[in-house]
C-alpha atoms as a PDB file:
ATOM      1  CA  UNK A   1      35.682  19.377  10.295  1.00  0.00           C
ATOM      2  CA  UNK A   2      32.270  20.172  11.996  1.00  0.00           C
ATOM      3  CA  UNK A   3      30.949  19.346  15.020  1.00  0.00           C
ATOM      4  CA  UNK A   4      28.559  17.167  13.467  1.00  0.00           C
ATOM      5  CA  UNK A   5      30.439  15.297  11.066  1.00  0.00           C
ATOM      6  CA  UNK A   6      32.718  14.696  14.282  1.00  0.00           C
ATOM      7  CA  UNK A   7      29.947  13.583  16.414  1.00  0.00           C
ATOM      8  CA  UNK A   8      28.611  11.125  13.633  1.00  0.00           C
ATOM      9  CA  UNK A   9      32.351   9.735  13.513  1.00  0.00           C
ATOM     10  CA  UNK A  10      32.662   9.539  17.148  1.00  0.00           C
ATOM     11  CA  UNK A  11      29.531   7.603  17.258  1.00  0.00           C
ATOM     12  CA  UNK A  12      30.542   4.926  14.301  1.00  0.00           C
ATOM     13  CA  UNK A  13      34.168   4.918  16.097  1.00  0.00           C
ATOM     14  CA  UNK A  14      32.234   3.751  19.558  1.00  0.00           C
ATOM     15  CA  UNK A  15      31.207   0.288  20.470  1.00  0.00           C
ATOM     16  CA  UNK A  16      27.923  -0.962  17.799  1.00  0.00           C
ATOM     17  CA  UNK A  17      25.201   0.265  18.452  1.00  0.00           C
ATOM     18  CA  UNK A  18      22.691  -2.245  20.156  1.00  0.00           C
ATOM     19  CA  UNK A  19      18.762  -2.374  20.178  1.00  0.00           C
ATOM     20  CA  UNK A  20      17.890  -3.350  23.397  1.00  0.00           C
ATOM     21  CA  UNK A  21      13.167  -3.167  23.523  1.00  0.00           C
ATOM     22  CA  UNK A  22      10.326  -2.687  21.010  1.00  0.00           C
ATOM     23  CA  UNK A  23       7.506  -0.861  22.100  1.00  0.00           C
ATOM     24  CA  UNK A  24       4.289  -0.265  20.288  1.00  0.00           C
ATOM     25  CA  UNK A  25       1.154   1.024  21.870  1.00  0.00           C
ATOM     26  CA  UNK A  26      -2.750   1.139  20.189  1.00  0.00           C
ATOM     27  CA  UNK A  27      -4.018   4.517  19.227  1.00  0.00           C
ATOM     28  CA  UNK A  28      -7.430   5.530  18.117  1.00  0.00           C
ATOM     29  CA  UNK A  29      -7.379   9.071  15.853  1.00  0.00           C
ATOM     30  CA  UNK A  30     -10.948  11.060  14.911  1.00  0.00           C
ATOM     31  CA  UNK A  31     -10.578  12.191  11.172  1.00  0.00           C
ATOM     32  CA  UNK A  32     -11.218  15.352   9.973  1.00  0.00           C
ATOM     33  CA  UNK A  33     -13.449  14.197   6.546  1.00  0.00           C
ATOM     34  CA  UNK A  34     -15.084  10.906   7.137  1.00  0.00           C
ATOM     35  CA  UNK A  35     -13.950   8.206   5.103  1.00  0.00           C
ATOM     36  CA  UNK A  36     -16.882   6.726   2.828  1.00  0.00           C
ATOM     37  CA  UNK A  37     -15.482   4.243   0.442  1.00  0.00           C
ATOM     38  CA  UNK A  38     -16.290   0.655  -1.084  1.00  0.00           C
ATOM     39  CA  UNK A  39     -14.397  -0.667   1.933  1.00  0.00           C
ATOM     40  CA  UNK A  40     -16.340   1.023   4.514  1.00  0.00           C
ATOM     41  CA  UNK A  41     -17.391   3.995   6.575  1.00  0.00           C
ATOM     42  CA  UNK A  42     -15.111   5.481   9.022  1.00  0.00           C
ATOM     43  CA  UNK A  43     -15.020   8.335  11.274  1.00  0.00           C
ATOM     44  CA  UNK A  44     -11.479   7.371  12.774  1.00  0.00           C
ATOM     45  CA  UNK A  45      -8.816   4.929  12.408  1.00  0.00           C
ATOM     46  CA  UNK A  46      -6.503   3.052  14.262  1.00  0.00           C
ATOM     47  CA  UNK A  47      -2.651   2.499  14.556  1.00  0.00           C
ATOM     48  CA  UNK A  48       0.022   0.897  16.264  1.00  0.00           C
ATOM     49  CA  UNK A  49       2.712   3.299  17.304  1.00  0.00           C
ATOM     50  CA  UNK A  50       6.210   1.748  17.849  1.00  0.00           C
ATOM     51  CA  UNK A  51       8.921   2.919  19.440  1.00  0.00           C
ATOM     52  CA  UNK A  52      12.486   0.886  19.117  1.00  0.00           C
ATOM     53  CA  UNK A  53      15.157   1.763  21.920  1.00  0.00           C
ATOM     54  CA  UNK A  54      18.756   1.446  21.641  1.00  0.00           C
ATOM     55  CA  UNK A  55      21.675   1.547  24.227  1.00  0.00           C
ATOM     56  CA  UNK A  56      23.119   4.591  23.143  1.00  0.00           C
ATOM     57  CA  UNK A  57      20.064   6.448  23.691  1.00  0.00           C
ATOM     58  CA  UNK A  58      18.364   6.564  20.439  1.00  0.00           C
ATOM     59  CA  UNK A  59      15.096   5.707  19.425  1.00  0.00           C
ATOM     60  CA  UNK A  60      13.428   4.930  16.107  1.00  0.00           C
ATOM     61  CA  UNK A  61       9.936   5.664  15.649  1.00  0.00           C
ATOM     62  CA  UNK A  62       7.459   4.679  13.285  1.00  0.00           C
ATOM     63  CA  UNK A  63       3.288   3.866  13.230  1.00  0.00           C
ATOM     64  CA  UNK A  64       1.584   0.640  11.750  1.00  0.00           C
ATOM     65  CA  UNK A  65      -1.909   1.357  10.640  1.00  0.00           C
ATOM     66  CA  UNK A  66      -5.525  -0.311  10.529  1.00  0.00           C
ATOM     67  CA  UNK A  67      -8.875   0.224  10.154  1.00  0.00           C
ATOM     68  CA  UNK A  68     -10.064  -1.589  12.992  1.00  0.00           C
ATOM     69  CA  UNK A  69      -8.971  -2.163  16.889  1.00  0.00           C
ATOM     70  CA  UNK A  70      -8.692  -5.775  16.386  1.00  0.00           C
ATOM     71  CA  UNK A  71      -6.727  -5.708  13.212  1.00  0.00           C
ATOM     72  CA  UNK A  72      -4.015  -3.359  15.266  1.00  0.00           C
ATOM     73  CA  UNK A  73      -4.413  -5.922  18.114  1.00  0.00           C
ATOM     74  CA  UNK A  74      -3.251  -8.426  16.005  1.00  0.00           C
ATOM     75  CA  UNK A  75      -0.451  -6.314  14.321  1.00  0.00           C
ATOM     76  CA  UNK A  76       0.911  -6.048  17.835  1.00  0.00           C
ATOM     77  CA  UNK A  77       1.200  -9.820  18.125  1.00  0.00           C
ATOM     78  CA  UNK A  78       2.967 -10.016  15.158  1.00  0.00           C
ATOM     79  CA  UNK A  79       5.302  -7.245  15.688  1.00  0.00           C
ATOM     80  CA  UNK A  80       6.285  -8.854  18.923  1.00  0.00           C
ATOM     81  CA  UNK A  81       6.891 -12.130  17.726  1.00  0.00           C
ATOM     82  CA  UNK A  82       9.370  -9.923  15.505  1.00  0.00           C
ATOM     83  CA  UNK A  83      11.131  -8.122  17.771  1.00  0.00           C
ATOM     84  CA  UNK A  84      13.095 -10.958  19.240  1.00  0.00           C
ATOM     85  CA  UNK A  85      14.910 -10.786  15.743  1.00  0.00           C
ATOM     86  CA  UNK A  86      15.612  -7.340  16.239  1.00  0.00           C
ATOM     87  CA  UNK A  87      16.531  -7.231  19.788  1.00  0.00           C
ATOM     88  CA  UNK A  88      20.544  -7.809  20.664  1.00  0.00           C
ATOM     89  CA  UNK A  89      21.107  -6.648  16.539  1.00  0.00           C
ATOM     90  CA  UNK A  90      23.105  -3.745  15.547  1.00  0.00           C
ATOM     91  CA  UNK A  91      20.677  -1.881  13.831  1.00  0.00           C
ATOM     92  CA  UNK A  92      23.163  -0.377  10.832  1.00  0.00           C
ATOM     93  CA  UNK A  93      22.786  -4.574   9.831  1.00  0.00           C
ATOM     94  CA  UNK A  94      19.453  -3.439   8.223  1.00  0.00           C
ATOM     95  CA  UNK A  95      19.358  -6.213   6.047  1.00  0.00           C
ATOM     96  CA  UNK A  96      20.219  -9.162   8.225  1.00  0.00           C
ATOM     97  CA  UNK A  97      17.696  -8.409  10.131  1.00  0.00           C
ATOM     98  CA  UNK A  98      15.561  -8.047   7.331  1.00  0.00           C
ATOM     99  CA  UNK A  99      16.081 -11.543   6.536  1.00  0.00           C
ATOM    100  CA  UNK A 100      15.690 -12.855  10.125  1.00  0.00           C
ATOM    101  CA  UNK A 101      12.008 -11.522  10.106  1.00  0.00           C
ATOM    102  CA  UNK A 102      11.612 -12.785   6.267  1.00  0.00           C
ATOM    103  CA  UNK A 103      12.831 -16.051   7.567  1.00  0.00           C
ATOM    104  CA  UNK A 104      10.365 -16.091  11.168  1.00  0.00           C
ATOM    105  CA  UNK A 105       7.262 -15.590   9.339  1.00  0.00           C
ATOM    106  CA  UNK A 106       7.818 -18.005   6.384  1.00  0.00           C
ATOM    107  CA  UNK A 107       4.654 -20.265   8.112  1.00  0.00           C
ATOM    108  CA  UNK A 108       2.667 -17.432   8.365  1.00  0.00           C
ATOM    109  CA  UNK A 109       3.242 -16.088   4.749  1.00  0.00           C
ATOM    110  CA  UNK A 110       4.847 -13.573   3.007  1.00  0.00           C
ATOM    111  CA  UNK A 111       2.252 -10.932   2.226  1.00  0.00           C
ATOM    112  CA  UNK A 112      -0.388  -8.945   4.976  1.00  0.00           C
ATOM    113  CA  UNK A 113       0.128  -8.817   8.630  1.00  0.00           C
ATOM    114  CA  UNK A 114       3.136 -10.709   8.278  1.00  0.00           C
ATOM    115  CA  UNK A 115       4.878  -7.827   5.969  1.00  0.00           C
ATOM    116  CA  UNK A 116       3.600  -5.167   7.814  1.00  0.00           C
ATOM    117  CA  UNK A 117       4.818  -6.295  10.957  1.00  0.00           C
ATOM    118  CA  UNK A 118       8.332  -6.364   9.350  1.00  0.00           C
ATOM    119  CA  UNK A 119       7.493  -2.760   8.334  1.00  0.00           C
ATOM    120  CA  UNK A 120       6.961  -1.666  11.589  1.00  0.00           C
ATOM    121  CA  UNK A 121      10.622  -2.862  13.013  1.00  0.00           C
ATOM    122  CA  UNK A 122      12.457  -2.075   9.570  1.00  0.00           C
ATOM    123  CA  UNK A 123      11.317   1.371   9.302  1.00  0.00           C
ATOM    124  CA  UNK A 124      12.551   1.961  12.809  1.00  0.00           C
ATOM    125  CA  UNK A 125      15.684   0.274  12.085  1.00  0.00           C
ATOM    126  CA  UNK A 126      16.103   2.823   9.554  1.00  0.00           C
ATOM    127  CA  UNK A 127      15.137   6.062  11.459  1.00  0.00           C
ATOM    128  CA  UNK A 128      17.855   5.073  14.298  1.00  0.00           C
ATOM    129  CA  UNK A 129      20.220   5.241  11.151  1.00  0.00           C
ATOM    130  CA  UNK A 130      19.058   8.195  10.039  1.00  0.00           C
ATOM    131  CA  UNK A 131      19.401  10.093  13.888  1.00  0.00           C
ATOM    132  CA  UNK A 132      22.679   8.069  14.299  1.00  0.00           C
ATOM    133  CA  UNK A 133      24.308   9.813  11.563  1.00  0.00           C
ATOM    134  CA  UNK A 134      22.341  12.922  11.815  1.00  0.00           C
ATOM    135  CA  UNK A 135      21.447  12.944   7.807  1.00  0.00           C
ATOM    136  CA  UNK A 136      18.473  12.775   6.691  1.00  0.00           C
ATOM    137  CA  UNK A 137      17.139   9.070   5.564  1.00  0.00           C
ATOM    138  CA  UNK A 138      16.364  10.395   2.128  1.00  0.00           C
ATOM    139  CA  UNK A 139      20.546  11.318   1.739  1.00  0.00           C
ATOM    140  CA  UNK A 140      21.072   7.896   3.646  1.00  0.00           C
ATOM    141  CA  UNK A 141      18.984   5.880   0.955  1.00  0.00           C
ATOM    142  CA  UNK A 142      20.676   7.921  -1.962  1.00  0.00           C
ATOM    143  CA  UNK A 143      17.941  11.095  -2.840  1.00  0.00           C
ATOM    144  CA  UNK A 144      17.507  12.543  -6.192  1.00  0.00           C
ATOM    145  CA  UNK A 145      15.201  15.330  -5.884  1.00  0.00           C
ATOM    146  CA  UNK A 146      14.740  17.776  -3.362  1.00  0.00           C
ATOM    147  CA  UNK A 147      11.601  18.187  -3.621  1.00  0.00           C
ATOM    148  CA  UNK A 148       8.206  15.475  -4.616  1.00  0.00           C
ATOM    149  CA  UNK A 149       4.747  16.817  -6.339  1.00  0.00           C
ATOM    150  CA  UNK A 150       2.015  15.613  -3.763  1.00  0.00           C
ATOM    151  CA  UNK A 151      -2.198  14.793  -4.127  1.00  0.00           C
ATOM    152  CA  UNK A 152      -4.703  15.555  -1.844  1.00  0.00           C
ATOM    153  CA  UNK A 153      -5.771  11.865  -1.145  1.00  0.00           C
ATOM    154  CA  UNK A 154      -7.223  12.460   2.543  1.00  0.00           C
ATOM    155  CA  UNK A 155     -10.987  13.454   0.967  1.00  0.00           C
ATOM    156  CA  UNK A 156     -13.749  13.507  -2.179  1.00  0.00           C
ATOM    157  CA  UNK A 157     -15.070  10.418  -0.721  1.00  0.00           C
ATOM    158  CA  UNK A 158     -18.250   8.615  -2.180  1.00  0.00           C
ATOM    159  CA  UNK A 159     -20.952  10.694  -1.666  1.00  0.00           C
ATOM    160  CA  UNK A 160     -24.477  11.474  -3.866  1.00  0.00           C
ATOM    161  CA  UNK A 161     -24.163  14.777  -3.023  1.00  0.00           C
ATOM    162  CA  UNK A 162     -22.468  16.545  -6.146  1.00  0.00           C
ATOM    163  CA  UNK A 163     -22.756  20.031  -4.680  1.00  0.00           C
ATOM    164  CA  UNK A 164     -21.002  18.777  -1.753  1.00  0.00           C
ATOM    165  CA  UNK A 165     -18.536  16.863  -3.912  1.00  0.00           C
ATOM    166  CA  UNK A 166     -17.582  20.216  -5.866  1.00  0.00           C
ATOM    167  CA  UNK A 167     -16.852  22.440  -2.364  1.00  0.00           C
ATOM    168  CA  UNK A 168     -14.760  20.255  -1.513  1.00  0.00           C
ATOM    169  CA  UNK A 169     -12.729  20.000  -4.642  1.00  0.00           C
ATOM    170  CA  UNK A 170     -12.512  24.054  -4.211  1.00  0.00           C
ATOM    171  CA  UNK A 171     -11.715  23.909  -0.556  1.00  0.00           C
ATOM    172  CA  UNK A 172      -8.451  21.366  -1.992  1.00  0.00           C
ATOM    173  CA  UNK A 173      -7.454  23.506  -4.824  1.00  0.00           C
ATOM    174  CA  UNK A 174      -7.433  26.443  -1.819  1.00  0.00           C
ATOM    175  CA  UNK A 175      -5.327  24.640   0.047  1.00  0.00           C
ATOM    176  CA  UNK A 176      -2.513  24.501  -2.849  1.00  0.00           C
ATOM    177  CA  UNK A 177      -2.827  21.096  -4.253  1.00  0.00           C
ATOM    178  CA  UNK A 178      -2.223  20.798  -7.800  1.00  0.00           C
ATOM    179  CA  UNK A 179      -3.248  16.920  -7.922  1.00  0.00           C
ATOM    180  CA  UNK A 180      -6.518  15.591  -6.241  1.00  0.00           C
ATOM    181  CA  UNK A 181      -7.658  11.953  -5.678  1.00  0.00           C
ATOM    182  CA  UNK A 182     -11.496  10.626  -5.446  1.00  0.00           C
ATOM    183  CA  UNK A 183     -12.899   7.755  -4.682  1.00  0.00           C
ATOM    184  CA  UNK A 184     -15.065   6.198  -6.909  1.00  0.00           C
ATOM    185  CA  UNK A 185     -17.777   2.902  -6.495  1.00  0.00           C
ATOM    186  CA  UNK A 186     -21.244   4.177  -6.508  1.00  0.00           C
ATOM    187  CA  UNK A 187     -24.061   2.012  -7.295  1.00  0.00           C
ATOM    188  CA  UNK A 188     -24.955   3.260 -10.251  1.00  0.00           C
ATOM    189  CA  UNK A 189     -22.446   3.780 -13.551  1.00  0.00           C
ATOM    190  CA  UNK A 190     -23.761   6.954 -14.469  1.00  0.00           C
ATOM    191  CA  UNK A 191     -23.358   8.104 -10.941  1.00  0.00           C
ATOM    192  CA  UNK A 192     -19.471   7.402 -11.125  1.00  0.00           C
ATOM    193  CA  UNK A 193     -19.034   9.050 -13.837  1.00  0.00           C
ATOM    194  CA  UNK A 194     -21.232  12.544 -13.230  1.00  0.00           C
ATOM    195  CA  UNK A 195     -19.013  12.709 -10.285  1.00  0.00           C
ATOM    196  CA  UNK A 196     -15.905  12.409 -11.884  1.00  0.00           C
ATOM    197  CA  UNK A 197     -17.448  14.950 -14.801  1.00  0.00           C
ATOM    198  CA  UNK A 198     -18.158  17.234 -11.773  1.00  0.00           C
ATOM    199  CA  UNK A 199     -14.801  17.359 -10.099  1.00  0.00           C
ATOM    200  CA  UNK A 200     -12.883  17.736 -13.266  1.00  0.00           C
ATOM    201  CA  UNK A 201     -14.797  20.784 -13.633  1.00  0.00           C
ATOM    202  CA  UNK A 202     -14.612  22.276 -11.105  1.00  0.00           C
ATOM    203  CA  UNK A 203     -11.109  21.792 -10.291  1.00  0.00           C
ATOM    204  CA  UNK A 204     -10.125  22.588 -14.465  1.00  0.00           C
ATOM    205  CA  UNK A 205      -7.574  20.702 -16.569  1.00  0.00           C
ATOM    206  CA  UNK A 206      -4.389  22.075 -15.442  1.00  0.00           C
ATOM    207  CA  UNK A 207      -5.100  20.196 -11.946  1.00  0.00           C
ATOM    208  CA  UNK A 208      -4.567  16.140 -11.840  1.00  0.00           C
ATOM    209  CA  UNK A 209      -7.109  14.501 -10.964  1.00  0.00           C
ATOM    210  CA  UNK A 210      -6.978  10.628  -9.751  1.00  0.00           C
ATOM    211  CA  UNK A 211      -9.830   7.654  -9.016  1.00  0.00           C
ATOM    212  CA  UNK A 212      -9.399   4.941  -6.748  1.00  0.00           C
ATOM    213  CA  UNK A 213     -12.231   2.641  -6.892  1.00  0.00           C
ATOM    214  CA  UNK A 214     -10.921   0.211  -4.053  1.00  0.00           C
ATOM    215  CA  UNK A 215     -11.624  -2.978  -5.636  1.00  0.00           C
ATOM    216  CA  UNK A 216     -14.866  -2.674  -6.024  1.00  0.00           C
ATOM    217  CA  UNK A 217     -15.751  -3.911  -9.792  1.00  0.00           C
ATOM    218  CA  UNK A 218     -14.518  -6.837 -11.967  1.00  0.00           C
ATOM    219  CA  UNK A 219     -12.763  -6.577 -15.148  1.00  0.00           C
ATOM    220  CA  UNK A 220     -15.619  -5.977 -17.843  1.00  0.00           C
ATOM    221  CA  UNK A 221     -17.562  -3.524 -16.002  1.00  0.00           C
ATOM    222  CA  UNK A 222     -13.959  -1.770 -15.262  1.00  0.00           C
ATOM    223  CA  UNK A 223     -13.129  -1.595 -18.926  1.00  0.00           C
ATOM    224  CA  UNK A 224     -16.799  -0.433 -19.428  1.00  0.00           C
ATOM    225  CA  UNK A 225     -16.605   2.378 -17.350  1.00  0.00           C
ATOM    226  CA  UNK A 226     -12.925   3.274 -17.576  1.00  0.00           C
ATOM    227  CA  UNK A 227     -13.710   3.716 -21.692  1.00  0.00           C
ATOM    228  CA  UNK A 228     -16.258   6.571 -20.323  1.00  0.00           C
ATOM    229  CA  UNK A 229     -13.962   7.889 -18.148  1.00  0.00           C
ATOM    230  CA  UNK A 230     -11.303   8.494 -20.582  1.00  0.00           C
ATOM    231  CA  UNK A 231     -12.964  12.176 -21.950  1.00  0.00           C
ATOM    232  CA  UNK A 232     -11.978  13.377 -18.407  1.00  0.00           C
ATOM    233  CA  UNK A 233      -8.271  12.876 -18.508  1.00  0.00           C
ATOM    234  CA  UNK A 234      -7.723  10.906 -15.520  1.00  0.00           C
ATOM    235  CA  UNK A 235      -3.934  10.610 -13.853  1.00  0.00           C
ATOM    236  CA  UNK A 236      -4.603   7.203 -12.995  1.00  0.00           C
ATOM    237  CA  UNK A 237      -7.142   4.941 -11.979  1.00  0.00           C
ATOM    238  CA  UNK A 238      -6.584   2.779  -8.801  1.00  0.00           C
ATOM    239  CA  UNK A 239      -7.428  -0.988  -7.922  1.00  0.00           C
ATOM    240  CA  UNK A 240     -10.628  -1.274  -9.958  1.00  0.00           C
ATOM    241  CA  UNK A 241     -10.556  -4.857  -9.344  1.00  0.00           C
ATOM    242  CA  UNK A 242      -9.410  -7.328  -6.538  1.00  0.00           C
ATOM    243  CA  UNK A 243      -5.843  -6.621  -6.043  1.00  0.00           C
ATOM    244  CA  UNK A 244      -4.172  -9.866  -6.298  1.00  0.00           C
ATOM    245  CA  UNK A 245      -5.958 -10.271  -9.597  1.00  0.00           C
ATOM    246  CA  UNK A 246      -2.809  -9.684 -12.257  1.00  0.00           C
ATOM    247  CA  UNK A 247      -4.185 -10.559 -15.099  1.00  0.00           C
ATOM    248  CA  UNK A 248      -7.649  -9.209 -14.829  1.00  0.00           C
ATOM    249  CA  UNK A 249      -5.309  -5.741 -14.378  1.00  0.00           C
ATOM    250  CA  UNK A 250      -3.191  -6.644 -17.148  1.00  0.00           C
ATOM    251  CA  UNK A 251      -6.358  -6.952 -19.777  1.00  0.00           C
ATOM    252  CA  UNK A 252      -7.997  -3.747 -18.120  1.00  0.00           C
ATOM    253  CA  UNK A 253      -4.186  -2.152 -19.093  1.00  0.00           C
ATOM    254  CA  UNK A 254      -4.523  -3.404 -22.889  1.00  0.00           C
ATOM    255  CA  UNK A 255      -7.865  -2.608 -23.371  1.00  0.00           C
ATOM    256  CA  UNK A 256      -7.814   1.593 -21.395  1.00  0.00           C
ATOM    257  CA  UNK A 257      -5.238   4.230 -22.187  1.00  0.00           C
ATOM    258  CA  UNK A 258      -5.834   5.493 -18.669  1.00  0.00           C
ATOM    259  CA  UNK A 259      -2.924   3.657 -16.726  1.00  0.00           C
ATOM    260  CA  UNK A 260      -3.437   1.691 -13.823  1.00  0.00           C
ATOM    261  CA  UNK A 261      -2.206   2.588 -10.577  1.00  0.00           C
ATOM    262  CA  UNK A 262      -2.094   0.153  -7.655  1.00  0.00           C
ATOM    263  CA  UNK A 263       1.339  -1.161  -4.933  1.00  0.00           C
ATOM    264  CA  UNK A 264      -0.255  -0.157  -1.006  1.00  0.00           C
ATOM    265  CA  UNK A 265      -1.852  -3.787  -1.247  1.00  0.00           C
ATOM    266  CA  UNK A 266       1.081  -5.510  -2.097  1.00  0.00           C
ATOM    267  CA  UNK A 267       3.998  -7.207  -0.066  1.00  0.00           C
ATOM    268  CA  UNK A 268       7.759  -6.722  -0.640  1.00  0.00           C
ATOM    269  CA  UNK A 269       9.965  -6.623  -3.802  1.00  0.00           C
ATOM    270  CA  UNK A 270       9.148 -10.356  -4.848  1.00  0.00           C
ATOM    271  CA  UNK A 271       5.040  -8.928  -5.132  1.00  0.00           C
ATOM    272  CA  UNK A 272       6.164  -6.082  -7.159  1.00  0.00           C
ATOM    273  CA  UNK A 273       8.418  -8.307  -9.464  1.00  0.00           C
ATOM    274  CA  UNK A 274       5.600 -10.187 -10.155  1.00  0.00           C
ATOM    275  CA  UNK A 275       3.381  -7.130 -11.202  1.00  0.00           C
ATOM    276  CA  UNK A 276       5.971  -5.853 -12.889  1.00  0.00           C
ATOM    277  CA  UNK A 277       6.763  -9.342 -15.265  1.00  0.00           C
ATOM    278  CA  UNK A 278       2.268  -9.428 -15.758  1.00  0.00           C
ATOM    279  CA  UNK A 279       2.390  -5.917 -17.134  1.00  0.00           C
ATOM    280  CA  UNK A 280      -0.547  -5.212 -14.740  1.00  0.00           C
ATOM    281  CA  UNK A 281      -0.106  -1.579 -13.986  1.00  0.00           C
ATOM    282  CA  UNK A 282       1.609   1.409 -15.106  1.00  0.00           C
ATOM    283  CA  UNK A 283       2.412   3.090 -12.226  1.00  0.00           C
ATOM    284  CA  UNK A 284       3.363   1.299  -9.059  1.00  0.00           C
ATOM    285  CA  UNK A 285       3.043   2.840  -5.322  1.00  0.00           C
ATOM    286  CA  UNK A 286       4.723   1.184  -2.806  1.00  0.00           C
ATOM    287  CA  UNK A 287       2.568   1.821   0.091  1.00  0.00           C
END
């Protein structure tokens, strides 16, 4: 028997395990790239960094994130009102605690703030598993692969400067990516679509490339430009429309062989069920 295997059974054998504060503090973090996107222009972001204590000494940590001070202001509010749920439970009862938050924010809905509050405590929940037992929360949660393909997401942000657009699909490909994701919503069609002619270019075809247009059109003038878009062999494209909008995505899915991509704007199992019965995307992303 090892020394960890006996310290993880020690630990199980003691009393439960209690979580006894939440603690979450408002951070403010330059970027490197600024983002420029149908959403906005940003040259940092916020987040909410929490911290969950437990009486044996262990503490989970996670981060909430938003794109303004207010909107982490008021993620703090909610994750407060959550943590006297939390607080008192034994954390390894993941899922009845789960339900205790499901169940405390039924008046304020079950999608935005709400869910990401309950993000905020669940994922700590789940990292003072992970140190409790000293495994990994991949092993914990039953892994498959040891190792994931990853995109460079964090850049190729709108801009009308195609020579700038190309550097920095080269300075990506330099950095070892093999999958790269733009950002697409320009005025102009034509504009969208020389951009996405000149990063597929310049990063070849042997390199995925992605296009998140961040909600920014409706469904015909999606389909319209997604039927351009289709010579350049894109991975995906992301949230053309609204993202609540099922059906609109499930008629952009009939009518384009690129497939859809969407899931960081949608809330729990029950919204991904219902994305899932539409047909309105081909690949999902929990966010």
């Amino acid at each position: 028997m090892t020394l960890e295997s006996t310290q993880t059974e020690n630990l199980m054998a003691a009393a439960p395990l209690k979580i006894t504060a939440v603690r979450s503090r408002v951070v403010n973090v330059p970027l490197k790239r600024k983002v420029v996107s149908r959403i906005g222009v940003f040259d940092s972001m916020w987040f909410l960094l929490v911290d969950m204590d437990t009486d044996a000494g262990i503490t989970g940590s996670t981060y909430l994130w938003a794109f303004s001070k207010a909107g982490a202001r008021a993620l703090q509010k909610v994750l407060d009102e959550l943590a006297e749920v939390a607080i008192g439970q034994n954390p390894f009862f993941a899922t009845r605690i789960w339900r205790g938050m499901w169940s405390r924010i039924s008046q304020w809905g079950h999608k935005g703030l709400s869910v990401i509050g309950m993000a905020g405590i669940d994922i700590c929940i789940w990292d003072i598993m992970g140190k409790a037992t000293n495994r990994p929360l991949a092993h914990l949660l039953g892994a498959s692969l040891e190792a994931v393909p990853t995109y460079a997401s964090e850049g190729l942000w709108l801009t009308g400067d195609m020579n700038a657009l190309a550097r920095e699909a080269e300075e990506l490909l330099v950095e070892g990516f093999k999958a790269v994701k733009m950002r697409l919503g320009r005025t102009n069609m034509a504009d969208d679509v020389e951009a996405v002619r000149i990063v597929r270019e310049t990063i070849g075809q042997n390199i995925n490339l992605m296009a998140d247009a961040n909600q920014g059109w409706d469904v015909n003038y999606t389909i319209r430009i997604g039927r351009q878009l289709e010579k350049f062999n894109l991975f995906w494209l992301e949230e053309p429309i609204a993202h609540d909008n099922l059906e609109g995505h499930a008629r952009i899915a009939e009518a384009l062989d690129t497939p859809l991509a969407s899931g960081e704007n949608m809330y729990s199992p029950y919204g991904f069920r219902e994305a899932i019965e539409q047909k309105a995307f081909d690949i999902l992303m929990p966010d």
